[in-house]
Protein backbone atom coordinates (compact mmCIF):
# COMPACT_ATOMS: atom_id res chain seq x y z
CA UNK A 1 2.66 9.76 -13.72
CA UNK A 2 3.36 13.65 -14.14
CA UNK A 3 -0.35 14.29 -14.48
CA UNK A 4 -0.50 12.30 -11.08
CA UNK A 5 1.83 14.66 -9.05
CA UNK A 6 0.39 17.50 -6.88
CA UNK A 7 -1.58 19.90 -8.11
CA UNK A 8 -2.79 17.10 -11.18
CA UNK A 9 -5.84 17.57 -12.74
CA UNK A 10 -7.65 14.79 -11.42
CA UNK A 11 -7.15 14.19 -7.47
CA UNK A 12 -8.08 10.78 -7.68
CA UNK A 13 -5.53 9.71 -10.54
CA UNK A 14 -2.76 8.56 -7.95
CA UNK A 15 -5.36 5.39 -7.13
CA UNK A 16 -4.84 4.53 -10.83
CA UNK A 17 -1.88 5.88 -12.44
CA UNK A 18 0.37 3.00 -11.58
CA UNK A 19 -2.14 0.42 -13.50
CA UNK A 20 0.00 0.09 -16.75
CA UNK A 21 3.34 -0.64 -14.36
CA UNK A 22 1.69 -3.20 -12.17
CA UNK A 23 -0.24 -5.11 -15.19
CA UNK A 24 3.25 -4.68 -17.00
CA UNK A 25 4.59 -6.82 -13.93
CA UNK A 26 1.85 -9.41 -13.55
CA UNK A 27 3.13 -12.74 -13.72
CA UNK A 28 6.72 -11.70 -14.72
CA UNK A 29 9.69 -13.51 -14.14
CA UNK A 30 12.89 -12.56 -11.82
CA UNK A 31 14.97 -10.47 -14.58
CA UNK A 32 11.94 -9.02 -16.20
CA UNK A 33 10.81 -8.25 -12.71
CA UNK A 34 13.90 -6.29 -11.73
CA UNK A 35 14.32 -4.33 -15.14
CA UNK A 36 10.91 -3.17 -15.12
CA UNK A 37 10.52 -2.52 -11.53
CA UNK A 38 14.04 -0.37 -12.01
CA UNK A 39 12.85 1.41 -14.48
CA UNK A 40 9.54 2.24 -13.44
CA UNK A 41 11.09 3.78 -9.97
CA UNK A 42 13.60 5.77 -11.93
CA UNK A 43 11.27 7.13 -13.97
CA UNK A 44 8.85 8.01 -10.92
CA UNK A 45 11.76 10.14 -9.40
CA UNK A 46 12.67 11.87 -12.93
CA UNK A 47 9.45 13.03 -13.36
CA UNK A 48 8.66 13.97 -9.65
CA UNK A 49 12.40 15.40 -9.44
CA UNK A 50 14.08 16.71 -12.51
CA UNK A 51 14.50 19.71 -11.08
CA UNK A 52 17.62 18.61 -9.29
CA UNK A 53 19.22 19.28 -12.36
CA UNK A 54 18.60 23.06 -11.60
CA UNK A 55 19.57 22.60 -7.82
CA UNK A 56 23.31 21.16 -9.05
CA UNK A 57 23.61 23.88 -11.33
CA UNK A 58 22.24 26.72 -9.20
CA UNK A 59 23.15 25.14 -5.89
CA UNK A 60 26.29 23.04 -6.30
CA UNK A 61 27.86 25.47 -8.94
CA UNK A 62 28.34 22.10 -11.14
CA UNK A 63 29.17 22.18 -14.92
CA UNK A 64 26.24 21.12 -17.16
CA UNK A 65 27.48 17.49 -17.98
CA UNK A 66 28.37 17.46 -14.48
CA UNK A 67 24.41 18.29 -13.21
CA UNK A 68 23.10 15.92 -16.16
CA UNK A 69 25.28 12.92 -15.14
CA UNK A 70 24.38 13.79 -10.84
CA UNK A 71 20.31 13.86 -11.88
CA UNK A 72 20.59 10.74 -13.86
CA UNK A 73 22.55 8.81 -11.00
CA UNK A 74 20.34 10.20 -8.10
CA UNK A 75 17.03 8.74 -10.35
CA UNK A 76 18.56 5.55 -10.94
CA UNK A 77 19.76 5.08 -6.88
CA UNK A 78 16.47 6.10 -5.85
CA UNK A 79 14.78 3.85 -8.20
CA UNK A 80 16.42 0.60 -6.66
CA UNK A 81 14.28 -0.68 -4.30
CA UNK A 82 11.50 -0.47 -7.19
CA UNK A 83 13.85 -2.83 -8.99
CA UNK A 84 14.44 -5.03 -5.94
CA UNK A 85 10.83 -5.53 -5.29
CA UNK A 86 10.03 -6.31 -8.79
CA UNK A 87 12.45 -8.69 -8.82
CA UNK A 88 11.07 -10.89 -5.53
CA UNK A 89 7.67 -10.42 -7.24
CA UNK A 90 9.24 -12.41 -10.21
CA UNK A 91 11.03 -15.04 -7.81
CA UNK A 92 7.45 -15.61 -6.33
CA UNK A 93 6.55 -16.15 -9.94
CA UNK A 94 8.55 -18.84 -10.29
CA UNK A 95 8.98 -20.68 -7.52
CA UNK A 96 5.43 -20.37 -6.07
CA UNK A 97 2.07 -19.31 -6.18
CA UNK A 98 2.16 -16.28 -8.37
CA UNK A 99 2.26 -13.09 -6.78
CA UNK A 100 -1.25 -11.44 -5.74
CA UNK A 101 -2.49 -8.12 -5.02
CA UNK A 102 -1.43 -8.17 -1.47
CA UNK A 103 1.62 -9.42 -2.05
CA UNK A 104 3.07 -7.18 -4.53
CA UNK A 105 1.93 -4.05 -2.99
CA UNK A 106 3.15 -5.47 0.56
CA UNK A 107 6.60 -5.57 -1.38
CA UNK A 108 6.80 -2.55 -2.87
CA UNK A 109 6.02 -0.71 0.22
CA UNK A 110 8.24 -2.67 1.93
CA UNK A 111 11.53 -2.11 -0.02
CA UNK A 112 10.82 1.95 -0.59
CA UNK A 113 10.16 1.92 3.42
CA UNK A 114 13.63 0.13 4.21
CA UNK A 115 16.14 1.91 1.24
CA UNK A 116 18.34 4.46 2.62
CA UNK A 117 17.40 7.10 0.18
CA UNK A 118 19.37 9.89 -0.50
CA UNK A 119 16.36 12.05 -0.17
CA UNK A 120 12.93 11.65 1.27
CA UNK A 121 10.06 10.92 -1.09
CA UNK A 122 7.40 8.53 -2.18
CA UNK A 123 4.52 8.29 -4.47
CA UNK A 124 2.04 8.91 -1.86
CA UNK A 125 2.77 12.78 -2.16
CA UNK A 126 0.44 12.72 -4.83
CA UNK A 127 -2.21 12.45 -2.74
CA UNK A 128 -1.57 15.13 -0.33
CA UNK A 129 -4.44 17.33 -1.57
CA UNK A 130 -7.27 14.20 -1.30
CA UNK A 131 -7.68 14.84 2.62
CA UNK A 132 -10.28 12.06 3.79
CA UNK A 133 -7.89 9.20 1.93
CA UNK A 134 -4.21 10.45 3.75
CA UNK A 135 -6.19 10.52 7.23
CA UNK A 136 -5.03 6.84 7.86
CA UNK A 137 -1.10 7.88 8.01
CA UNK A 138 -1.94 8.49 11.35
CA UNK A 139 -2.25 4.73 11.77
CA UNK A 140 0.77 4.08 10.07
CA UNK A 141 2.39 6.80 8.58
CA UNK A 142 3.24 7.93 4.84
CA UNK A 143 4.04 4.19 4.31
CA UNK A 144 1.09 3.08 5.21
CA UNK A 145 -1.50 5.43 2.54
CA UNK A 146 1.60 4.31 0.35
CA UNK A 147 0.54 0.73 1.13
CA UNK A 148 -3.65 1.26 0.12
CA UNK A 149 -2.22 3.39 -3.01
CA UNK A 150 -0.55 0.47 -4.38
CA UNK A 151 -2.82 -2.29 -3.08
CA UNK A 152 -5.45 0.39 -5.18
CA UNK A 153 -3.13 0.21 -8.32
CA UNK A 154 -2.82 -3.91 -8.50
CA UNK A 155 -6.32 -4.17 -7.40
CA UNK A 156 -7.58 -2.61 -10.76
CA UNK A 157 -4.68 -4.19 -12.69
CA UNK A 158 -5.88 -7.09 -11.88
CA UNK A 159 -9.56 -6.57 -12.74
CA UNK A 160 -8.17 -5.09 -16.10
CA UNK A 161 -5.68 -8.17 -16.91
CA UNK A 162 -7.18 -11.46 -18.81
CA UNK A 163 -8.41 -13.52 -15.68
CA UNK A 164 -11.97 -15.50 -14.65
CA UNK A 165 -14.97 -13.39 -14.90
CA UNK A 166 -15.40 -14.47 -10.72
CA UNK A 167 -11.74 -13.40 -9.87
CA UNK A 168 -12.06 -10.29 -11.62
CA UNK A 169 -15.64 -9.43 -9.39
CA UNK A 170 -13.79 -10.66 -6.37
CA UNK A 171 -10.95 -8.02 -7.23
CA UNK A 172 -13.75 -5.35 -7.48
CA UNK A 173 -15.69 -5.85 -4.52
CA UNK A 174 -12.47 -5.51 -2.54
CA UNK A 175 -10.94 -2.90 -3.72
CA UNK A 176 -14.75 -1.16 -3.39
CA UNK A 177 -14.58 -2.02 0.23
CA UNK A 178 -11.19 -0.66 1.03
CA UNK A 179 -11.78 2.49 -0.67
CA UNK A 180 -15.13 2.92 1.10
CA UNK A 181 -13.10 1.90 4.72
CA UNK A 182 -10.29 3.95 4.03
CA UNK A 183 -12.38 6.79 3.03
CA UNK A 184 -14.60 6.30 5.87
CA UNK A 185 -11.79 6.37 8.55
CA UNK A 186 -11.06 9.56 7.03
CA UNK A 187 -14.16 11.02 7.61
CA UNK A 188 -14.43 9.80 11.35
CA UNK A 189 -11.40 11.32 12.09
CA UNK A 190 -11.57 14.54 10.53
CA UNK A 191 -15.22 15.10 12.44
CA UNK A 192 -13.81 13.74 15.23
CA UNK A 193 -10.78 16.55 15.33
CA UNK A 194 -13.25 19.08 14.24
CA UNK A 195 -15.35 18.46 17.32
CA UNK A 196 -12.38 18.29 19.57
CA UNK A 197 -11.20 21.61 18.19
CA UNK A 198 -14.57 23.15 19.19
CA UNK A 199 -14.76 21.55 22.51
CA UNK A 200 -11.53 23.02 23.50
CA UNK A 201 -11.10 26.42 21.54
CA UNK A 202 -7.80 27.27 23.93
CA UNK A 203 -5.12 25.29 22.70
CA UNK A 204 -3.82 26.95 20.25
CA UNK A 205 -0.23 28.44 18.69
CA UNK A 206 -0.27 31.26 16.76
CA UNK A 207 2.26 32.16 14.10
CA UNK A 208 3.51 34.27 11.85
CA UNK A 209 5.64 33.02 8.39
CA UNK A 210 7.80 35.98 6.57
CA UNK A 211 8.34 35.27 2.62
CA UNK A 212 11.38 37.31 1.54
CA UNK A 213 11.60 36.22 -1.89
CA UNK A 214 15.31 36.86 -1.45
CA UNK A 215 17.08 36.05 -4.88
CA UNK A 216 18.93 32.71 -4.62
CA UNK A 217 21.71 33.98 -6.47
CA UNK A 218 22.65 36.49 -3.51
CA UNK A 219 25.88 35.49 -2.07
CA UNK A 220 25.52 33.12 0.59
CA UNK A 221 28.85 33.50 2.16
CA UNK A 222 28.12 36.96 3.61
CA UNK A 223 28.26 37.22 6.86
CA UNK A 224 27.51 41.05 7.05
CA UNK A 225 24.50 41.05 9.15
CA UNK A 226 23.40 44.37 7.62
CA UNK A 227 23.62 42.86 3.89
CA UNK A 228 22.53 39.28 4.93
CA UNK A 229 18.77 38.23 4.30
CA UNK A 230 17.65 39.29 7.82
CA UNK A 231 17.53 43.15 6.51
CA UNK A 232 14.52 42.32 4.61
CA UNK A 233 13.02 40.14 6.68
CA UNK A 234 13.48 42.56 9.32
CA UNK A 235 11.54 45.06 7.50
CA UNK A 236 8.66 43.05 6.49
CA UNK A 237 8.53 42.18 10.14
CA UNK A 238 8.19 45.61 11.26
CA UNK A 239 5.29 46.38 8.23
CA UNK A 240 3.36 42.87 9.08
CA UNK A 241 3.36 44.15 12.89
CA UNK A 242 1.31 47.38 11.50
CA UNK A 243 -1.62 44.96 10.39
CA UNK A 244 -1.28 41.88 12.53
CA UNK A 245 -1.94 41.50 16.48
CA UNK A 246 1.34 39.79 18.00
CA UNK A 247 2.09 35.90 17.46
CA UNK A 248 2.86 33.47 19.26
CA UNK A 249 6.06 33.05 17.11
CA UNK A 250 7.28 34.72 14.21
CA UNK A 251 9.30 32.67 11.45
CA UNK A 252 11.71 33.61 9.54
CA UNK A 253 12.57 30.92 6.68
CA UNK A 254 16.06 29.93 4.88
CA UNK A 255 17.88 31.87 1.89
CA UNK A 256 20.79 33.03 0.75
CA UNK A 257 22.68 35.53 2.96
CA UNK A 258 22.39 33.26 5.88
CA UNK A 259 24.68 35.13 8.64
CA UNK A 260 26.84 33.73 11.00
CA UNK A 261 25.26 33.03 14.85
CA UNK A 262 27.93 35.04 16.33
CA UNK A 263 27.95 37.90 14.38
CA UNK A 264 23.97 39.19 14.15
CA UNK A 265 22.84 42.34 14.71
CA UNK A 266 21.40 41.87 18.42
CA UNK A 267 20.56 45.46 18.68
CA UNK A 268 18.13 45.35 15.58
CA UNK A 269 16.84 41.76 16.85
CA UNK A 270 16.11 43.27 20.17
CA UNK A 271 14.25 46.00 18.76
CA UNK A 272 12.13 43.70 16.28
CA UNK A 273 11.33 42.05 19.12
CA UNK A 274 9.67 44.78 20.97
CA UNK A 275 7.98 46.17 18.02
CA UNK A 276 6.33 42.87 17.30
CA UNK A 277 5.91 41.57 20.59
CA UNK A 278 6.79 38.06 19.60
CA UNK A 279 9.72 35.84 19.80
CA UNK A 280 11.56 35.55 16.57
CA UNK A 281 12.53 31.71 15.19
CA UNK A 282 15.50 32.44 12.39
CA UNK A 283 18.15 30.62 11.34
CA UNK A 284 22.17 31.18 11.38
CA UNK A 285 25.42 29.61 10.90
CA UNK A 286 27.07 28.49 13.73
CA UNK A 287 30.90 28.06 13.32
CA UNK A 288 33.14 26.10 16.46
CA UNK A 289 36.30 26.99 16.65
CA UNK A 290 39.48 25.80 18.53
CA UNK A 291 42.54 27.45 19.16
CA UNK A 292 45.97 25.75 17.97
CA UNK A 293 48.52 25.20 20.30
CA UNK A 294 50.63 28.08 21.71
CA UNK A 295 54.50 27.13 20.29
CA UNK A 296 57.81 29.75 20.93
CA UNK A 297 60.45 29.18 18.72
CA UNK A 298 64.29 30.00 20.75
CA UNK A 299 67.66 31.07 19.78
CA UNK A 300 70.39 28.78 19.58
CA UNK A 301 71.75 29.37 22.97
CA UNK A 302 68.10 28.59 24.57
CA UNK A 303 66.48 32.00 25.10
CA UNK A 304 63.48 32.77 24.33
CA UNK A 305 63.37 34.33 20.34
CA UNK A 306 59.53 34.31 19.18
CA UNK A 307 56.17 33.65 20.96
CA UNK A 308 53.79 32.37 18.07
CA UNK A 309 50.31 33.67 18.57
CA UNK A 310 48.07 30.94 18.48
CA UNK A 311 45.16 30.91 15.53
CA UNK A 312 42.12 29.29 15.56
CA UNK A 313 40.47 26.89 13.06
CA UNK A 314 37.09 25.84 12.46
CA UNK A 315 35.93 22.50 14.26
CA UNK A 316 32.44 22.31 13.03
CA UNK A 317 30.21 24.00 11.42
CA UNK A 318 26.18 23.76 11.71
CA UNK A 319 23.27 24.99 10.17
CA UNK A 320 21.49 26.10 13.01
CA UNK A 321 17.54 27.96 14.52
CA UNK A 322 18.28 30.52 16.82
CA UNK A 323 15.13 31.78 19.32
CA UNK A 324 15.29 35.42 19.95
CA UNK A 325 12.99 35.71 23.22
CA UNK A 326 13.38 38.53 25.86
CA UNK A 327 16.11 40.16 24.05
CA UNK A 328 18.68 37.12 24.03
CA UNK A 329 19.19 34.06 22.06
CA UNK A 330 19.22 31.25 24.57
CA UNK A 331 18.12 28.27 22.64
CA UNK A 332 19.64 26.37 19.49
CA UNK A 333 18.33 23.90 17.37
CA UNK A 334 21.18 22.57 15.13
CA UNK A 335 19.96 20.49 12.16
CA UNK A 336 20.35 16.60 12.21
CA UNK A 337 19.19 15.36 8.45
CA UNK A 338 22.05 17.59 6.11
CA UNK A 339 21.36 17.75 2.35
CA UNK A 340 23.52 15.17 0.24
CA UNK A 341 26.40 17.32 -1.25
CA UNK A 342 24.70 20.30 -0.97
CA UNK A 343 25.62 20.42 2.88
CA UNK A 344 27.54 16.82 3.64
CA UNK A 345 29.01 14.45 1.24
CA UNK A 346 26.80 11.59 1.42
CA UNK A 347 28.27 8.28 3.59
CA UNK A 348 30.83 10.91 4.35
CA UNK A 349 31.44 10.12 7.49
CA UNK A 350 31.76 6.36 6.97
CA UNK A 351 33.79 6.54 3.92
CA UNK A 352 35.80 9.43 4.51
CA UNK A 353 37.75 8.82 0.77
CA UNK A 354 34.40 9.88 -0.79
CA UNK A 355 34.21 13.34 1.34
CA UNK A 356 38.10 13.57 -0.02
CA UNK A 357 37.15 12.97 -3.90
CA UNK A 358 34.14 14.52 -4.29
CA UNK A 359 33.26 16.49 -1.02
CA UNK A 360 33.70 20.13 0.03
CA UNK A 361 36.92 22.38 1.64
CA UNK A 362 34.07 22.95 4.65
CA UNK A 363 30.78 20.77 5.53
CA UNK A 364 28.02 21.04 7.78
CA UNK A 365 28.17 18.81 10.69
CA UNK A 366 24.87 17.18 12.11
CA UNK A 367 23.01 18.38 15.18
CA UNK A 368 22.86 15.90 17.95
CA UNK A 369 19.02 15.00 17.27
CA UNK A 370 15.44 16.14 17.63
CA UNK A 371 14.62 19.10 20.15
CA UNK A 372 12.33 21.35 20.90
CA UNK A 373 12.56 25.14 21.26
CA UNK A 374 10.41 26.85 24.10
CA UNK A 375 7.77 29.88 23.49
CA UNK A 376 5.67 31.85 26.05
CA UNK A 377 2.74 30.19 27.87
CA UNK A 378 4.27 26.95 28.25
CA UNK A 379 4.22 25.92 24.21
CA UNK A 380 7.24 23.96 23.10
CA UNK A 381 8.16 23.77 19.14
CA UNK A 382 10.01 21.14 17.11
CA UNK A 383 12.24 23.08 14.73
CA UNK A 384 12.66 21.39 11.56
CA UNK A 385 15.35 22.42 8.51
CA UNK A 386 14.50 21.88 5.12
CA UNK A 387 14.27 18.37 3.72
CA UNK A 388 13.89 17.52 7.75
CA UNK A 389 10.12 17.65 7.20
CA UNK A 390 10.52 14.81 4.80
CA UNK A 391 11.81 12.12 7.93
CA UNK A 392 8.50 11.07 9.81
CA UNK A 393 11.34 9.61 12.06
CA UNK A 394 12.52 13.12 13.17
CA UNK A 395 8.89 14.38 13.92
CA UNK A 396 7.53 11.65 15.86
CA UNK A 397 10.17 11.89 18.00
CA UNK A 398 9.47 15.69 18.52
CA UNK A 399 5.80 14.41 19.09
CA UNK A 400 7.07 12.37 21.99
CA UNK A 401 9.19 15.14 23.45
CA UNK A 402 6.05 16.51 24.21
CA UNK A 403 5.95 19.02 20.71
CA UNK A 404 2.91 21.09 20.81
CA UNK A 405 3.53 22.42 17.18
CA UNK A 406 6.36 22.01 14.09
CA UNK A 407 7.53 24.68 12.28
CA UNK A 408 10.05 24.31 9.14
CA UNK A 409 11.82 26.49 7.17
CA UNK A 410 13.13 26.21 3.73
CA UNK A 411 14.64 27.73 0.56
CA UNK A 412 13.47 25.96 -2.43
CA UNK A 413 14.31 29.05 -4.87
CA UNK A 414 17.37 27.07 -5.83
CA UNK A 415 15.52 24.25 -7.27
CA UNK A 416 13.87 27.33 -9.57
CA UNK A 417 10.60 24.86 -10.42
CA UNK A 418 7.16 25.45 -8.74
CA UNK A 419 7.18 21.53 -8.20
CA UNK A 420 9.85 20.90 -6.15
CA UNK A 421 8.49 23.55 -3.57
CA UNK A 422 5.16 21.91 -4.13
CA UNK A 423 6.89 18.46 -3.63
CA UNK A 424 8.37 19.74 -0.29
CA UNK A 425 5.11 20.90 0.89
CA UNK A 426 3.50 17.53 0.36
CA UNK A 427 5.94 16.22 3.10
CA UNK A 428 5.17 18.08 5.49
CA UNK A 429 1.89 17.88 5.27
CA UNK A 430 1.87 14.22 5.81
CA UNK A 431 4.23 14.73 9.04
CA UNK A 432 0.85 16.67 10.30
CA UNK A 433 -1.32 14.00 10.01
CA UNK A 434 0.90 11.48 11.45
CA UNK A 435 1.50 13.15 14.31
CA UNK A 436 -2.12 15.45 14.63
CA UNK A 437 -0.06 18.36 15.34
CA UNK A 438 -0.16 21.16 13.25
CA UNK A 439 3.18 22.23 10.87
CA UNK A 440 3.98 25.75 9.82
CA UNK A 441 6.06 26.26 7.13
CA UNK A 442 7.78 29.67 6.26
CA UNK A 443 9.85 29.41 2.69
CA UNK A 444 11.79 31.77 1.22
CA UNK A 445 10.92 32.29 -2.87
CA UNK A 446 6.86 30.16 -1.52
CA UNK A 447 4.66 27.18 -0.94
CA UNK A 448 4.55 27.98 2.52
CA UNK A 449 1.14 27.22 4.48
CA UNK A 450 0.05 26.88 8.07
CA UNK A 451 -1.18 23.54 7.88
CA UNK A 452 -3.88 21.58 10.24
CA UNK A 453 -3.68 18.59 12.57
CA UNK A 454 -5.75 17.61 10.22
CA UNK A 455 -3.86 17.91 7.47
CA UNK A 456 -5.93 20.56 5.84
CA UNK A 457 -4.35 23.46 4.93
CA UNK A 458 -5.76 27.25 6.51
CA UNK A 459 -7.44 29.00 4.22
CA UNK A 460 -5.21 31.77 2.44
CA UNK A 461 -2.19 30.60 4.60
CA UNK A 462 -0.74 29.13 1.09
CA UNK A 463 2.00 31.67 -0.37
CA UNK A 464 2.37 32.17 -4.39
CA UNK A 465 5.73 31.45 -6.02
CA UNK A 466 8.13 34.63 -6.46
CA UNK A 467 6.24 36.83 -4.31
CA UNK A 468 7.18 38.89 -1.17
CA UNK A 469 4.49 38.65 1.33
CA UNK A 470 3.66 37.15 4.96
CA UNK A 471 0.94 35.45 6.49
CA UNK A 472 -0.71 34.39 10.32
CA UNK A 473 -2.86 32.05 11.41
CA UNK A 474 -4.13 30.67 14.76
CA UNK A 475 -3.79 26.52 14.77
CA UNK A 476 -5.76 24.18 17.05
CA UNK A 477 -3.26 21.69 18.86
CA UNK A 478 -5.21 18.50 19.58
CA UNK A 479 -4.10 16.53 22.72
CA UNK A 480 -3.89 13.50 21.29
CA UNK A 481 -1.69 10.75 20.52
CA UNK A 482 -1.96 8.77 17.44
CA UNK A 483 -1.48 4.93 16.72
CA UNK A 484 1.44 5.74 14.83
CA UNK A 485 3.42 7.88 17.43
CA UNK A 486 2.95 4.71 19.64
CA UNK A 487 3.83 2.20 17.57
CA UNK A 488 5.65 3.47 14.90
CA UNK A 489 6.65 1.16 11.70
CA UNK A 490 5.61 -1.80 13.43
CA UNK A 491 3.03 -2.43 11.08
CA UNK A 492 5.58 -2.92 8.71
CA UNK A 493 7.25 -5.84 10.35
CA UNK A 494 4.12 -7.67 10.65
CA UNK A 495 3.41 -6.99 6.91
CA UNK A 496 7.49 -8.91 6.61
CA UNK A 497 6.03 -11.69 8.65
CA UNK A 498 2.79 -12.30 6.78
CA UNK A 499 4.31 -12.10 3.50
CA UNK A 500 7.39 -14.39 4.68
CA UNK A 501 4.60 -17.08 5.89
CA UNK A 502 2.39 -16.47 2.90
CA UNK A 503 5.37 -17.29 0.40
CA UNK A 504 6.56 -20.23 2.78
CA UNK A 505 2.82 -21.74 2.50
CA UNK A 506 2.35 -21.13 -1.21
CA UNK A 507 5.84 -23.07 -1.71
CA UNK A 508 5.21 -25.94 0.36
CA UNK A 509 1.97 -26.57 -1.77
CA UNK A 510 3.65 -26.17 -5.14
CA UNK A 511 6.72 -28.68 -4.09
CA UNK A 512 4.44 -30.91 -1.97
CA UNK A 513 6.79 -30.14 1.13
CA UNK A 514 4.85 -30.38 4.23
């Protein structure tokens, strides 16, 4: 599994590397079925995500016992629906016709589609690098390359279990057929973008990512504009300009230092702005207040003795993209998915007991949704903070808005691993193919990229770990819309149907029920 992650040796391993698990749960029964399929899902998300550890400690300030105890809860949550679908694969087992290729992998993608997770993620990130195989997320999303990875997984279990020599060269030829379809919808699609791009050279967006490689352990309460992260940033702004002809958009990522909307330096904004000649995309802190109620207190015989002035307190507080264009910040995004703990205590605002126990003095509030942020010549941006790029819900709605381009931002020096920014850029790479518009991503401490409609990442556009740097690139935006931003997950509740009506049949013939 670890050798099956991004940046693995072998790029093709992810078709395979789930072999042991599935033959493991080949013809198991309900319990066994559930333990094994528990297990296996915690241990995908330990292996893909121990670095959370780091992120409590660094991030959350937590004690190490503390950090330990949060990692090994968040694996074992996230691995759930891997025990839930093991465990209808077993009750298949027994009470019908035992579970098949189809079947299994129909149910796996099924229940790791559905579970509320606490953050975004999925196996299929392993394949993010193997560009003709993840073109067919634009049929059906992640979920759906998700869906071929595991029907490629119990497809060769199957031919390695003990079974008939004929079933196991049935097995073959189909998985040999769906790799050769899959890959060859890939290829279609990537020539066919490729010749669209040249047919229509015009369309594009042109940005600019700065990499501060601010140190996560700056204070993040500061609210000093000239000591917050948008010093540096400002500088290598200025420098890049020297080099660089002006951008559509320049993007400034997360990190530590954030300052507060309402408190920037708009005389050094303005002036960045006419030195670079772009708008700048950054983000802020924005903090609501309201003022408490004006009270007088009086003397005993009813004159007036003391007017109390009236303070203000904080009524929410958001995480927020500001758009410096012109020389004034007219546009807000405010962000919509927050961070479990690290921003909202999670179920928080249905079980407000939990955000008493375990939450914060102050927490982020979400945004009211999707939106998109407007540059010059009539291109329009989806803004997207952090894990956001993780939700293909969030995106495709952008998409429909009428988003000619995504940009995120993020600061993944907290998590202090190469992997986990890796991880992150997987992501958002599939959110690209989904919705064939191109995603720019500008990080903090690196793994940034300007990545392709096609899911293809520009050439030299991907920025080293710990380094302070900043790259352009120009991006083709396709006009296009894509089976999935149509339809969505529907696939998915067909694939519910079939497998309901293939279960039904295969009972009916094992009772003798007509």
């Amino acid at each position: 599994m670890g050798l099956s992650l991004p940046s693995g040796p072998l790029f093709w391993l992810p078709l395979a590397a789930l072999v042991p698990f599935f033959m493991a749960l080949r013809g198991c029964q309900p319990a066994r079925g559930y333990a094994l399929g528990w297990a296996g899902g915690s241990l995908f998300w330990l292996v893909s995500t121990f670095w959370m550890y780091s992120g409590c400690r660094e991030l959350m300030g937590w004690s190490v016992p503390a950090a330990l105890i949060a990692t090994l809860l968040f694996v074992l949550y996230q691995g759930l629906p891997y025990g839930l679908a093991g465990l209808v694969c077993g009750i298949a087992n027994r009470y019908g016709k035992t579970a098949g290729p189809f079947f299994t992998a129909g149910i796996f993608t099924l229940f790791i589609a559905i579970w509320p997770g606490l953050c975004p993620g999925s196996p299929a990130i392993s394949l993010y690098t193997w560009t003709r195989i993840i073109q067919i997320a634009d049929i059906g999303g992640m979920h759906f390359v998700l869906f071929f990875m595991f029907l490629s997984n119990v497809f060769l279990a199957e031919i390695l279990s003990p079974s008939l020599f004929k079933e196991k060269i049935r097995y073959c030829t189909i998985f040999i057929l769906l790799l050769c379809l899959v890959l060859g919808y890939g290829s279609l699609r990537l020539n066919q973008l490729r010749t669209l791009e040249a047919s229509d050279p015009e369309s594009r967006i042109s940005v600019r990512t700065i990499q501060p490689n601010v140190p996560f352990r700056a204070d993040p309460l500061n609210q000093n504009p000239l000591k917050s992260n948008h010093r540096i940033m400002g500088q290598l702004t200025e420098e890049s300009s020297q080099h660089l002809a002006p951008p559509d958009l320049i993007l400034w990522p997360e990190g530590p230092g954030t300052p507060a909307c309402d408190n920037l330096d708009m005389k050094a904004l303005a002036s960045l702005e006419k030195i670079s000649g772009s708008p700048i995309l950054f983000t802020c802190t924005e903090y609501i207040y309201r003022l408490k109620k004006q009270e007088s207190l009086t003397n005993p015989d009813g004159s007036e003795r003391l007017t109390v002035i009236p303070m203000r307190e904080l009524k929410a507080m958001y995480n927020s993209m500001a758009l410096l264009k012109n020389g004034q910040i007219k546009e807000f995004y405010r962000k919509t998915r927050l961070v479990p703990f690290g921003e909202a205590t999670p179920f928080g605002e249905h079980l407000p007991i939990l955000r008493k126990f375990i939450g914060k003095p102050y927490e982020f509030n979400r945004g009211p949704g999707p939106a998109l942020l407007s540059l010059q010549d009539d291109l329009q941006v989806q803004p997207l903070i952090c894990f956001e790029s993780g939700f293909p819900d969030i995106s495709r709605s952008g998409a429909a808005l009428g988003a000619d381009a995504f940009v995120t931002v993020a600061n993944d020096g907290w998590f202090v691993h190469e992997k986990a920014a890796e991880l992150h850029l997987g992501l958002a790479l599939f959110r690209a193919v989904e919705q064939r518009r191109p995603m720019i991503r500008g990080t903090n401490t690196g793994m940034g990229a300007h990545i392709a409609a096609t899911g293809e990442i520009i050439d030299g556009t991907k920025t080293p770990m710990d380094q302070t740097t900043f790259r352009q690139a120009s991006l083709h935006v396709p006009d296009v819309q894509t089976p999935y931003q149509l339809m969505g997950n529907i696939w998915l509740w067909v694939l519910t149907l079939i497998l309901i009506m293939t279960r039904y049949s295969s009972l009916n013939k094992k009772t003798g029920f007509v």
